[in-house]
N, C-alpha and C. Protein backbone atom coordinates (compact mmCIF):
# COMPACT_ATOMS: atom_id res chain seq x y z
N UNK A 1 -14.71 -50.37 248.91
CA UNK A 1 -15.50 -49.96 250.07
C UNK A 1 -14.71 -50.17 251.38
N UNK A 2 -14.82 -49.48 252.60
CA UNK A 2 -14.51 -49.79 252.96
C UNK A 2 -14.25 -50.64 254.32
N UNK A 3 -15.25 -51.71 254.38
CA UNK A 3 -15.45 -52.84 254.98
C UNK A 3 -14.75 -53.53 254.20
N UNK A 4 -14.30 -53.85 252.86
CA UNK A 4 -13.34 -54.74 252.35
C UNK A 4 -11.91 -54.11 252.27
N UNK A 5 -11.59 -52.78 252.59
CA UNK A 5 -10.42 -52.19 253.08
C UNK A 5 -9.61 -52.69 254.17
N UNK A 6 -10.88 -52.62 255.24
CA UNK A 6 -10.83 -53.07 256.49
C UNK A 6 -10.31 -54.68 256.76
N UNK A 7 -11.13 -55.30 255.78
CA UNK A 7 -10.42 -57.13 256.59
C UNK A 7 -9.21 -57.04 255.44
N UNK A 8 -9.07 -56.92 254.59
CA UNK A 8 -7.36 -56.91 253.77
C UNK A 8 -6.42 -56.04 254.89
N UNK A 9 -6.60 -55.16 255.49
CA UNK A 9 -5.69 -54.64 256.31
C UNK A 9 -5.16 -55.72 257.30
N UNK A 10 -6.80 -56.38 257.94
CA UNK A 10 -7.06 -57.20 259.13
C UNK A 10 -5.75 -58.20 258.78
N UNK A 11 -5.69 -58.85 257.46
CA UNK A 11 -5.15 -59.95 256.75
C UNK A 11 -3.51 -59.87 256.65
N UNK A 12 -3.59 -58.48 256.26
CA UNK A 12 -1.51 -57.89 255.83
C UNK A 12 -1.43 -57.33 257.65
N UNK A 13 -1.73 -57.59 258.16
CA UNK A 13 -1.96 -57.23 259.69
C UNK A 13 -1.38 -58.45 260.44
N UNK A 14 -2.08 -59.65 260.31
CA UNK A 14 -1.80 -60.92 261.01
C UNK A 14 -1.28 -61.47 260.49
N UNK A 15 -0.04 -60.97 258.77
CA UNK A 15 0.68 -61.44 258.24
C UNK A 15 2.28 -60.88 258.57
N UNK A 16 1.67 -59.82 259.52
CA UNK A 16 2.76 -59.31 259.78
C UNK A 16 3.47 -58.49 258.66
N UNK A 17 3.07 -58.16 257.14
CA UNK A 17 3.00 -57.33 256.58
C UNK A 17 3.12 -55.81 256.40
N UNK A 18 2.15 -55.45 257.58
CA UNK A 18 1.99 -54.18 257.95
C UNK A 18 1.81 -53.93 258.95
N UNK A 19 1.65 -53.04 259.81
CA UNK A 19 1.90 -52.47 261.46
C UNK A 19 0.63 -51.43 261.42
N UNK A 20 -0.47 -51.63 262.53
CA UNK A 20 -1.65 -50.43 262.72
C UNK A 20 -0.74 -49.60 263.52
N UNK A 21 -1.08 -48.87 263.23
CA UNK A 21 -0.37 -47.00 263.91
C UNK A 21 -1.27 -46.41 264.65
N UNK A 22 -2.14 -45.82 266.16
CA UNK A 22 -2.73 -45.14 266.32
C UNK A 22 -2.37 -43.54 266.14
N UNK A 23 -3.37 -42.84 266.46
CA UNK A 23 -3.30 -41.46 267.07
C UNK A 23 -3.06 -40.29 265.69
N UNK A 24 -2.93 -39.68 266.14
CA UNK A 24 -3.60 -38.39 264.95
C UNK A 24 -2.46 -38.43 263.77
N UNK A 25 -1.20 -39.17 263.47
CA UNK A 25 -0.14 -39.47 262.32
C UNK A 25 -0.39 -40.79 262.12
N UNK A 26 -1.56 -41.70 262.67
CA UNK A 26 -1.54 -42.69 262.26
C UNK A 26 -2.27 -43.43 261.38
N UNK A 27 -2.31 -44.36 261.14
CA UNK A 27 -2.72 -45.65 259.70
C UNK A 27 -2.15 -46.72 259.73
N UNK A 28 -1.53 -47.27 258.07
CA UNK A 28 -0.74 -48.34 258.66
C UNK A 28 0.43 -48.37 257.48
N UNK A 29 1.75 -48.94 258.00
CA UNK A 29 2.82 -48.86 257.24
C UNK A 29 3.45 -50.43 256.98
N UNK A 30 4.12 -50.47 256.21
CA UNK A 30 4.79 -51.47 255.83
C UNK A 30 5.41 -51.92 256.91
N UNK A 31 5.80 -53.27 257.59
CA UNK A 31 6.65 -53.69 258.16
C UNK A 31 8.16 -54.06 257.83
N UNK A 32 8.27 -53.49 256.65
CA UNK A 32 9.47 -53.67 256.33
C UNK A 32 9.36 -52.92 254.72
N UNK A 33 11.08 -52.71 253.82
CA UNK A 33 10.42 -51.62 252.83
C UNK A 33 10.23 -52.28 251.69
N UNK A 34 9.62 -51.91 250.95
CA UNK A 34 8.63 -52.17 249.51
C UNK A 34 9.28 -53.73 248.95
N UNK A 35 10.72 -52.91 248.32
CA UNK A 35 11.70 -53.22 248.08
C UNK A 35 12.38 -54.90 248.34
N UNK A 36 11.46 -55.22 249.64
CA UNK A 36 12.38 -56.06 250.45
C UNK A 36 11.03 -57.27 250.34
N UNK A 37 9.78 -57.13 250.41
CA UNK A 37 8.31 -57.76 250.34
C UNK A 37 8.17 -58.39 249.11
N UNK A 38 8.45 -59.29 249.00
CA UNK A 38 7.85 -60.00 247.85
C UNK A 38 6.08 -60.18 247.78
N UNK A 39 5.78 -59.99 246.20
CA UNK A 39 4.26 -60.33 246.29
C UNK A 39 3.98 -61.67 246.24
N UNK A 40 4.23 -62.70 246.65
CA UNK A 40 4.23 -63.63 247.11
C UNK A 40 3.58 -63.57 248.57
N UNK A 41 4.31 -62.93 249.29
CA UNK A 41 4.00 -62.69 250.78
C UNK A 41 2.41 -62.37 250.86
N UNK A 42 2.01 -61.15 249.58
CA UNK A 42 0.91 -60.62 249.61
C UNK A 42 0.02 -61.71 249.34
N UNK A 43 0.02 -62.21 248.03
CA UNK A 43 -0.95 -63.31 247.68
C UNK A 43 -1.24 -64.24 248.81
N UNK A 44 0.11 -64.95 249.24
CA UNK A 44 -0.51 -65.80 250.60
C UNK A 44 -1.40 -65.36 252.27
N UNK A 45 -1.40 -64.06 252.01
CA UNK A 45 -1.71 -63.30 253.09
C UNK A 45 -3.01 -63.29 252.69
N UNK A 46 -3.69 -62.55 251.78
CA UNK A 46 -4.66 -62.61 251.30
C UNK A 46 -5.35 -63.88 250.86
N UNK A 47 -5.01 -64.74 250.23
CA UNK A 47 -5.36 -65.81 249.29
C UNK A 47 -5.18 -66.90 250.05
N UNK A 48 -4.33 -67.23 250.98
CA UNK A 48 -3.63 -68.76 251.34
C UNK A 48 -2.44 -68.98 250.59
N UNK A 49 -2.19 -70.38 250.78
CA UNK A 49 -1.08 -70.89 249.81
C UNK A 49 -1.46 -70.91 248.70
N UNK A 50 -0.23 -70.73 248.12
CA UNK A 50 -0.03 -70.53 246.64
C UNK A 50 0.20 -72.25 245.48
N UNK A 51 -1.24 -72.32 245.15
CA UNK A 51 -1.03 -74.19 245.20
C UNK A 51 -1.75 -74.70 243.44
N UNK A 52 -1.04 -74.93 242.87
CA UNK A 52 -2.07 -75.32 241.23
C UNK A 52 -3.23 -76.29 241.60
N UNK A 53 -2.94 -77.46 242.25
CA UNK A 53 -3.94 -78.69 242.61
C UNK A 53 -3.93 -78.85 244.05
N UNK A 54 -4.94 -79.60 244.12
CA UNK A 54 -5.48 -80.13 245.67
C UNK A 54 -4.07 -80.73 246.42
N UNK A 55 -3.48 -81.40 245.60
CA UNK A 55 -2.30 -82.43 245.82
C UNK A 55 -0.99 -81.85 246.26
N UNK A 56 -1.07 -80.64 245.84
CA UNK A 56 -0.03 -79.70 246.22
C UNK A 56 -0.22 -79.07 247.18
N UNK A 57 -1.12 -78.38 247.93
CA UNK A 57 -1.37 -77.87 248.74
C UNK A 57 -1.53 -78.70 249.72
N UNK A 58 -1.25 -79.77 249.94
CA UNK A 58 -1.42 -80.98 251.06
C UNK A 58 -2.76 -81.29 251.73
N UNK A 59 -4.01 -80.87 250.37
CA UNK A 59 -5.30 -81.38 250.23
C UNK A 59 -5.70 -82.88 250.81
N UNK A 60 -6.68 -83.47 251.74
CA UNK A 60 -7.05 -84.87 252.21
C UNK A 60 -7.93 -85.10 251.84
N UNK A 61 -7.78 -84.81 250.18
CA UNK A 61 -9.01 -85.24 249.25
C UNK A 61 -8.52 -85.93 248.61
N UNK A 62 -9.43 -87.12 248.14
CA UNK A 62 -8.98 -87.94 247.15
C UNK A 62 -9.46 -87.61 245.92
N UNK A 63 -8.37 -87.58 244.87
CA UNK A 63 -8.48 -87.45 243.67
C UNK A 63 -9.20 -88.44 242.62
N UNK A 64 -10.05 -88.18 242.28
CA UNK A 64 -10.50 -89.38 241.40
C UNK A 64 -9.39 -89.70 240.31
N UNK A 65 -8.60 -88.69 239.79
CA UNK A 65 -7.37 -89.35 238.94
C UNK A 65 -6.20 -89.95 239.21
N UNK A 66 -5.89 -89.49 240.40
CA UNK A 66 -4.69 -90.17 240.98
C UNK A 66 -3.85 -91.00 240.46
N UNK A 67 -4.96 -92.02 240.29
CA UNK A 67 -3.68 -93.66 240.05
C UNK A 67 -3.73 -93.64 238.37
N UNK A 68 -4.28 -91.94 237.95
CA UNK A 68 -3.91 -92.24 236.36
C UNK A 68 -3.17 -90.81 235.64
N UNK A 69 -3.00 -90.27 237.00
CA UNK A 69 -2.65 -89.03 236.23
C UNK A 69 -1.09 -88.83 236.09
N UNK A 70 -0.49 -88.43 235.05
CA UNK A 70 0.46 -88.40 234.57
C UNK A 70 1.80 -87.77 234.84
N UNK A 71 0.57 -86.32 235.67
CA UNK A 71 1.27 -85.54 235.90
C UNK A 71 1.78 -85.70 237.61
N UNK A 72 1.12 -86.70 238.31
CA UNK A 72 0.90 -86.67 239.66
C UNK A 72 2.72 -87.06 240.48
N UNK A 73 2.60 -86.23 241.57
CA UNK A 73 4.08 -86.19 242.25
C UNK A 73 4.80 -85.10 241.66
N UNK A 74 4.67 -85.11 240.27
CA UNK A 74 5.41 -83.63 239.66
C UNK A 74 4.71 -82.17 239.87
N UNK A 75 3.81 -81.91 240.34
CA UNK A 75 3.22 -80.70 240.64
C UNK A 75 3.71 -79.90 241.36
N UNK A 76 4.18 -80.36 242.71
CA UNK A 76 5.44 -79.96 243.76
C UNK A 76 5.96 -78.99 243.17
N UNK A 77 7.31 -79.71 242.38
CA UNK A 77 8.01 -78.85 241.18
C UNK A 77 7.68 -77.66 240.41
N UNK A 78 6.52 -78.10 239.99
CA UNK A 78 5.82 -76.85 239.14
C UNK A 78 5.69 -75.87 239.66
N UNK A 79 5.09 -76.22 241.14
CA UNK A 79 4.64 -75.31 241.78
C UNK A 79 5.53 -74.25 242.65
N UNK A 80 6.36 -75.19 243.19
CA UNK A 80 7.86 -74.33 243.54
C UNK A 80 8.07 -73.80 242.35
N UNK A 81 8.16 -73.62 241.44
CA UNK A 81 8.78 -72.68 240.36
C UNK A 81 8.41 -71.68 239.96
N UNK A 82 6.56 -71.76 240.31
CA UNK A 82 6.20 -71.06 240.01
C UNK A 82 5.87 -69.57 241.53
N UNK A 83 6.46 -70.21 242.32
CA UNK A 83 6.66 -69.46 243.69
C UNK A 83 8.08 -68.64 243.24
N UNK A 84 9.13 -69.35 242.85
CA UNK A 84 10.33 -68.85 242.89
C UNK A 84 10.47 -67.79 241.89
């Protein structure tokens, strides 16, 4: 629809993503080419950061597992990897 056309544009817009065009050839174009945009860029534009747990995303929540979880401090890692 397109009121949800509209704020995803709003979004790849203030991501600098894409460029509004007025006047009778206009719309909106890539700010740079296809080629060169990682979807990465997109997801965080749309979505936020790209984060598995609270802990990774530099969340100021406390975890009730924390002082038992196994995996804790290594998520970072994961998570960069899974960016890269």
């Amino acid at each position: 629809p397109e009121p949800t056309v509209a704020k995803v544009l709003k979004l790849l817009t203030k991501a600098e993503i894409v460029t509004s065009v007025r006047g009778v050839s206009g719309g909106y174009r890539l700010d740079r080419p296809a080629g060169q945009l990682p979807i990465t860029d997109i997801i965080v534009a749309i979505d936020g950061p790209i984060a598995l747990t609270a802990c990774v995303e530099g969340s100021h929540e406390n975890c009730p597992l924390e002082g038992v979880c196994s995996v804790h401090g290594r998520w970072t890692k994961v998570n960069n990897a899974l960016q890269d």
